[in-house]
Every structure is written in structure tokens, then in C-alpha cells.
N, C-alpha and C. Protein backbone atom coordinates (compact mmCIF):
# COMPACT_ATOMS: atom_id res chain seq x y z
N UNK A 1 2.23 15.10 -11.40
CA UNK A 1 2.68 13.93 -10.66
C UNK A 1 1.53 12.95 -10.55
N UNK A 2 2.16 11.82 -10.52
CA UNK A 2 1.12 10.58 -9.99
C UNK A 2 1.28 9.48 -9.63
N UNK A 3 0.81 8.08 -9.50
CA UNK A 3 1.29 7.59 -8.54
C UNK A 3 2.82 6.62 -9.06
N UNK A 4 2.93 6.73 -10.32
CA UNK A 4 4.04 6.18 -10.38
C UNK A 4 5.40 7.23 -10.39
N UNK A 5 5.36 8.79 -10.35
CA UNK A 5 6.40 9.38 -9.33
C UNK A 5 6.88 8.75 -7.85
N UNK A 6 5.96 8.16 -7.70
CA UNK A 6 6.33 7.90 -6.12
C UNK A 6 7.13 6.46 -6.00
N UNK A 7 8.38 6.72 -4.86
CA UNK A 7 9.39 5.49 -4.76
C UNK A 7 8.80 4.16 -4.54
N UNK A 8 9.48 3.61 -4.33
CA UNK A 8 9.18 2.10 -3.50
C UNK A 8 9.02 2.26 -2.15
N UNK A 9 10.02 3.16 -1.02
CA UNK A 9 10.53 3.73 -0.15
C UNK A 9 8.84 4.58 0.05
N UNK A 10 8.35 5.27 -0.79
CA UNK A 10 7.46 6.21 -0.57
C UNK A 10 6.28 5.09 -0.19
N UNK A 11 5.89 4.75 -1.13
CA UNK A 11 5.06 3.69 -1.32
C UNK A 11 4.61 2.57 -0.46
N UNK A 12 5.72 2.16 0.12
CA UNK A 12 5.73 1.56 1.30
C UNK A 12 5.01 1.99 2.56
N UNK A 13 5.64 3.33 2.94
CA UNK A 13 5.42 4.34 3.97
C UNK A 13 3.89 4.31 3.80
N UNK A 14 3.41 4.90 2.35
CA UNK A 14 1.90 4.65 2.23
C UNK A 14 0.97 3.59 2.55
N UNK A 15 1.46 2.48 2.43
CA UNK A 15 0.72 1.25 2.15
C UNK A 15 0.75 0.90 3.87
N UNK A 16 1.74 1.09 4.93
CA UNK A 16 1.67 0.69 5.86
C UNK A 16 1.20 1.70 7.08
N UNK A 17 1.15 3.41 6.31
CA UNK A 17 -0.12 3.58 7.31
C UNK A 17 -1.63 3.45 6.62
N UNK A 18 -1.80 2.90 5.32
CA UNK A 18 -3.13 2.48 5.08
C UNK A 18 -3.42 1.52 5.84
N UNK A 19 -2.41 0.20 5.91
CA UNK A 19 -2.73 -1.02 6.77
C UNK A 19 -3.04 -0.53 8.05
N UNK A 20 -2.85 1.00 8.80
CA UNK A 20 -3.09 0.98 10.31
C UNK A 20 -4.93 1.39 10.43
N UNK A 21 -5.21 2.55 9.14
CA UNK A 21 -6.28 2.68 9.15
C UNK A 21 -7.50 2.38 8.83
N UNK A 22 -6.69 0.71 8.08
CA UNK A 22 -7.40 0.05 7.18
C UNK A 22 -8.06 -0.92 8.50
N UNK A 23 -7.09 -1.43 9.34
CA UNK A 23 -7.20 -1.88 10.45
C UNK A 23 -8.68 -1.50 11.36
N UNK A 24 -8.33 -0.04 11.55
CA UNK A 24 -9.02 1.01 12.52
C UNK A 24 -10.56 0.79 12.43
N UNK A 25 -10.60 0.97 10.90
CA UNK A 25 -12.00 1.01 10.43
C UNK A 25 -12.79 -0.56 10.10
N UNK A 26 -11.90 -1.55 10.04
CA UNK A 26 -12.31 -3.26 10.21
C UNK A 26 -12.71 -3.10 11.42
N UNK A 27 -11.98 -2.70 12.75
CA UNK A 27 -12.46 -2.90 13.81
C UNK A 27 -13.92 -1.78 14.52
N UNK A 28 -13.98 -0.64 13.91
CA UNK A 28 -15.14 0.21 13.38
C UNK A 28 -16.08 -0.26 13.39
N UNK A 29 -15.53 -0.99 12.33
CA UNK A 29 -17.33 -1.40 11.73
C UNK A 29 -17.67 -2.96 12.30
N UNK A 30 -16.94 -3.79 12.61
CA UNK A 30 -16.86 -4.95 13.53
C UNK A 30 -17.98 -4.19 15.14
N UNK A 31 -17.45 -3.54 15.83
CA UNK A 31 -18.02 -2.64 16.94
C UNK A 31 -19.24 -2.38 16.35
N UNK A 32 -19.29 -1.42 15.77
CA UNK A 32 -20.78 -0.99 14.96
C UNK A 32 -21.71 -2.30 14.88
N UNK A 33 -21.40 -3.18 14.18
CA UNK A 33 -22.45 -4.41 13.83
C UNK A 33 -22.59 -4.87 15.23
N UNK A 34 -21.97 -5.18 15.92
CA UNK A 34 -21.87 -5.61 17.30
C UNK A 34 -23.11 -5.04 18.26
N UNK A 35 -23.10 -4.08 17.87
CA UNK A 35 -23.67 -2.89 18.55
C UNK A 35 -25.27 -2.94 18.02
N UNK A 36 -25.69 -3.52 16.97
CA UNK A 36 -26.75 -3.46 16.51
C UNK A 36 -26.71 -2.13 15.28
N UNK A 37 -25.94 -1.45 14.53
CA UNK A 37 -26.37 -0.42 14.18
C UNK A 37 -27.16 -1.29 12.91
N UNK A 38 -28.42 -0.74 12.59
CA UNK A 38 -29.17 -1.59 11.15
C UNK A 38 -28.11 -1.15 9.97
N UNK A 39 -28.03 -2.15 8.79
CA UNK A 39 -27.37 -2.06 7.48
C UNK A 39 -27.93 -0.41 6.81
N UNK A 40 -29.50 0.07 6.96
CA UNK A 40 -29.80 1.17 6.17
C UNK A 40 -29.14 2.63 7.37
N UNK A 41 -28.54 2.50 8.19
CA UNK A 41 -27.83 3.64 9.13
C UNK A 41 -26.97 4.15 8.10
N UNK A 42 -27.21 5.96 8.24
CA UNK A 42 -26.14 6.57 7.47
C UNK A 42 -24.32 6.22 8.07
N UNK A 43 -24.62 6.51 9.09
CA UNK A 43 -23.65 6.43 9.32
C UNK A 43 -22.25 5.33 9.44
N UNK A 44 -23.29 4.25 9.39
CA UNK A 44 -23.04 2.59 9.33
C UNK A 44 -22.47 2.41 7.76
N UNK A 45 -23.23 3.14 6.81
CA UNK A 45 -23.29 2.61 5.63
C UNK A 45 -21.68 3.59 5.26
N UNK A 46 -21.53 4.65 5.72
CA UNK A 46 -20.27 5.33 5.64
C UNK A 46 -19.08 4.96 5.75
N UNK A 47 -19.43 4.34 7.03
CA UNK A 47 -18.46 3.42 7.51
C UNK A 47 -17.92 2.25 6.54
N UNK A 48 -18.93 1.54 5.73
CA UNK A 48 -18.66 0.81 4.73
C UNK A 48 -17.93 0.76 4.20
N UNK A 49 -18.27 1.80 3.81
CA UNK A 49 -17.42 2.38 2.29
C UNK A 49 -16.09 3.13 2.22
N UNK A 50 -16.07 3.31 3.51
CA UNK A 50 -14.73 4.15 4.07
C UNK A 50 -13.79 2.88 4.25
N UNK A 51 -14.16 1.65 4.78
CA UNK A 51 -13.92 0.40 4.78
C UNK A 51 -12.97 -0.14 3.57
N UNK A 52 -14.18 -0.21 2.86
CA UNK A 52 -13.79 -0.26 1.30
C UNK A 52 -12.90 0.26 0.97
N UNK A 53 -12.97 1.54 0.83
CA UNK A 53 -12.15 2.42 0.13
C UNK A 53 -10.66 2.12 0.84
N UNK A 54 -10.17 2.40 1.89
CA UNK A 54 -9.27 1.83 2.48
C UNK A 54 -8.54 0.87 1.97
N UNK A 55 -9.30 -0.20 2.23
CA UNK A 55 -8.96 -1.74 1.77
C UNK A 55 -8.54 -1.45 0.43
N UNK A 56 -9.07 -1.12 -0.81
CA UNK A 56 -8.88 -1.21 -2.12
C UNK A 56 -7.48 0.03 -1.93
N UNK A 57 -7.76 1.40 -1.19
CA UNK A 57 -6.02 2.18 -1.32
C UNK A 57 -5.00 1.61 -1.19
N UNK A 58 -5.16 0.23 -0.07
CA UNK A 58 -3.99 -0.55 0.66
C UNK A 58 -3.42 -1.45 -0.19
N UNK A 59 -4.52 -1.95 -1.24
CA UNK A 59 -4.23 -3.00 -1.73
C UNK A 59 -3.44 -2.47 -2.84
N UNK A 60 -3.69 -0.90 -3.42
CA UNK A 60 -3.22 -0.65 -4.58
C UNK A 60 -2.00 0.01 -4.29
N UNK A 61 -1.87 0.37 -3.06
CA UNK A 61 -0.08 1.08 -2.44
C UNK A 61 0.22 -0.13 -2.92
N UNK A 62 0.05 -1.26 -1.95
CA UNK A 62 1.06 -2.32 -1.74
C UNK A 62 1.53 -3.45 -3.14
N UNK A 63 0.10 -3.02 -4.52
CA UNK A 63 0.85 -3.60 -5.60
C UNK A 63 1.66 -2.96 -6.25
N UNK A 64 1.59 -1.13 -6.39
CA UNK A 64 2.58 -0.13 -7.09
C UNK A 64 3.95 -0.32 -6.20
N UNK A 65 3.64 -0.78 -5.07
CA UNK A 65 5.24 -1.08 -4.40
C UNK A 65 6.32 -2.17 -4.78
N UNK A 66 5.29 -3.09 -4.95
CA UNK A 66 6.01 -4.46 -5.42
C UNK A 66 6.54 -4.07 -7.22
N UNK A 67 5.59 -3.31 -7.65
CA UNK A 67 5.88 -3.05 -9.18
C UNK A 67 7.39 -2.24 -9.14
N UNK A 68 7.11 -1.65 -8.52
CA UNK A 68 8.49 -0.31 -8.01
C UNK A 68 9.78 -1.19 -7.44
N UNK A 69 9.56 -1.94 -6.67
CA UNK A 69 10.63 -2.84 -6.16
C UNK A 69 11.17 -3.96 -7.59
N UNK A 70 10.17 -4.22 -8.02
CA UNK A 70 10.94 -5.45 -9.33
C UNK A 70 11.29 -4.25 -10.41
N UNK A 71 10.79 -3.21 -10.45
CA UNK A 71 11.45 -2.50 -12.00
C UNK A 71 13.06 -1.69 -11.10
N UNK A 72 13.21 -1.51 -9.59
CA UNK A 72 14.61 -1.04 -9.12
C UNK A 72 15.46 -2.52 -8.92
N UNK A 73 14.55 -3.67 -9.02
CA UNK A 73 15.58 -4.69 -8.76
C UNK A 73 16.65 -4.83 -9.79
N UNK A 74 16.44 -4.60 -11.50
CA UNK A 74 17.15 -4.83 -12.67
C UNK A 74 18.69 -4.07 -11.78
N UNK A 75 18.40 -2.89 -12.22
CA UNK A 75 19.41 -1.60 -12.07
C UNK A 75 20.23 -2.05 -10.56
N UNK A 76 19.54 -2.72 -9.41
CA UNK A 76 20.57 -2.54 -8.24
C UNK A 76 21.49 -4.37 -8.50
N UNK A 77 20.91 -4.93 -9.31
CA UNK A 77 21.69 -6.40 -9.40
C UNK A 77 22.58 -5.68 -10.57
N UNK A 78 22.30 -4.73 -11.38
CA UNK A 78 23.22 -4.62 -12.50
C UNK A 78 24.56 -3.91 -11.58
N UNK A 79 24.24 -3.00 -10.83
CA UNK A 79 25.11 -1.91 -10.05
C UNK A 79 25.85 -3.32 -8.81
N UNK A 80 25.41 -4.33 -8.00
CA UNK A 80 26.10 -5.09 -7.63
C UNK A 80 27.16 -5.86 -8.39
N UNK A 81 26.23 -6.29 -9.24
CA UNK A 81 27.61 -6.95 -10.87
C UNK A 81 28.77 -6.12 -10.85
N UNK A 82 28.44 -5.25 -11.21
CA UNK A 82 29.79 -4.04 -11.64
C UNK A 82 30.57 -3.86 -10.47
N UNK A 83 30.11 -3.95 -8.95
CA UNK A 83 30.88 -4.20 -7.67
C UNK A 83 31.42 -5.25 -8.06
N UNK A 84 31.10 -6.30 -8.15
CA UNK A 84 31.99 -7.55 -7.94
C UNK A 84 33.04 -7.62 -9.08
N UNK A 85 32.65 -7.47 -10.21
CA UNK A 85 32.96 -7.67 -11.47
C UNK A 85 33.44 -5.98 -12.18
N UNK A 86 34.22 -5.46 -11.14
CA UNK A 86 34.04 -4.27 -12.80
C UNK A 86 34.74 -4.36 -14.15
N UNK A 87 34.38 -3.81 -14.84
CA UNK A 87 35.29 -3.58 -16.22
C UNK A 87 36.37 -3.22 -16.32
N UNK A 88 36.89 -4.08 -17.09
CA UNK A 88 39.00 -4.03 -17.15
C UNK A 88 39.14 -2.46 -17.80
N UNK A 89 40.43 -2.27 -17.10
CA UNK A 89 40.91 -1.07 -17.19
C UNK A 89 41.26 -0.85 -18.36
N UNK A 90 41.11 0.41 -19.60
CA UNK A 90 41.35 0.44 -20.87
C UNK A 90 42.53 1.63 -21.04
């Protein structure tokens, strides 16, 4: 499996608790600098990158979602067509 097994529906779910922890750790490290911690702090610099990393997971849920949503859009406008419109009886 990988990440394009996963729904739109799934994907979503992902991307919007990344946005909570993506959040968590902006405000983290916002506090931290606030606070004086110096740029060479291990623990500061962790924080960074945990930052980072976040940000770049969130960003990449939320484009495999949109990809996932336009490749199910074909199939659910084709499946509405056929509601409105079905094929004459043979």
C-alpha cells in the first residue's frame, strides 16, 4: 500500500489532523523564540524540523486529496448523467 490507496475521504481526515498539529507546533516554536531559546538549542532546532516536516505532510495530504477528488469527479458526473439521462430501454 501507499499513498495513493488512500481515498479522498481518507485523505482529508489526514490532512486536517495534520493542519491541527501543524498548528500546535507553529505555535511551539512561536513560544520557544519568544522565550529566548538560541537558534543552536537542541531542542529548539527539533522543534524546527518537526515544524517542517508537518507543514510539508499537510501540504502533501492536502494535494493527493485534491488529486483524488478530480480523478472521482469524472466517474460521479458520469454516474449523475446516467441519473438524469439513462439509456433507452432495448
Amino acid at each position: 500500500m501507499d499513498s495513493t490507496a488512500l481515498t479522498s475521504a481518507q485523505l482529508h481526515a489526514l490532512a486536517t489532523r495534520l493542519a491541527h498539529h501543524r498548528a500546535y507546533l507553529a505555535r511551539l516554536r512561536a513560544r520557544m523564540s519568544a522565550l529566548g531559546f538560541p537558534d543552536g538549542d537542541p531542542l529548539a532546532a527539533a522543534i524546527r524540523r518537526a515544524t517542517d516536516g508537518a507543514d510539508a505532510a499537510y501540504h502533501t495530504a492536502a494535494r493527493l486529496e485534491e488529486l483524488a477528488l478530480l480523478a472521482d469527479a469524472p466517474s460521479k458526473r458520469a454516474a449523475d448523467v446516467m441519473k438524469r439521462h439513462p439509456p433507452p430501454d432495448q
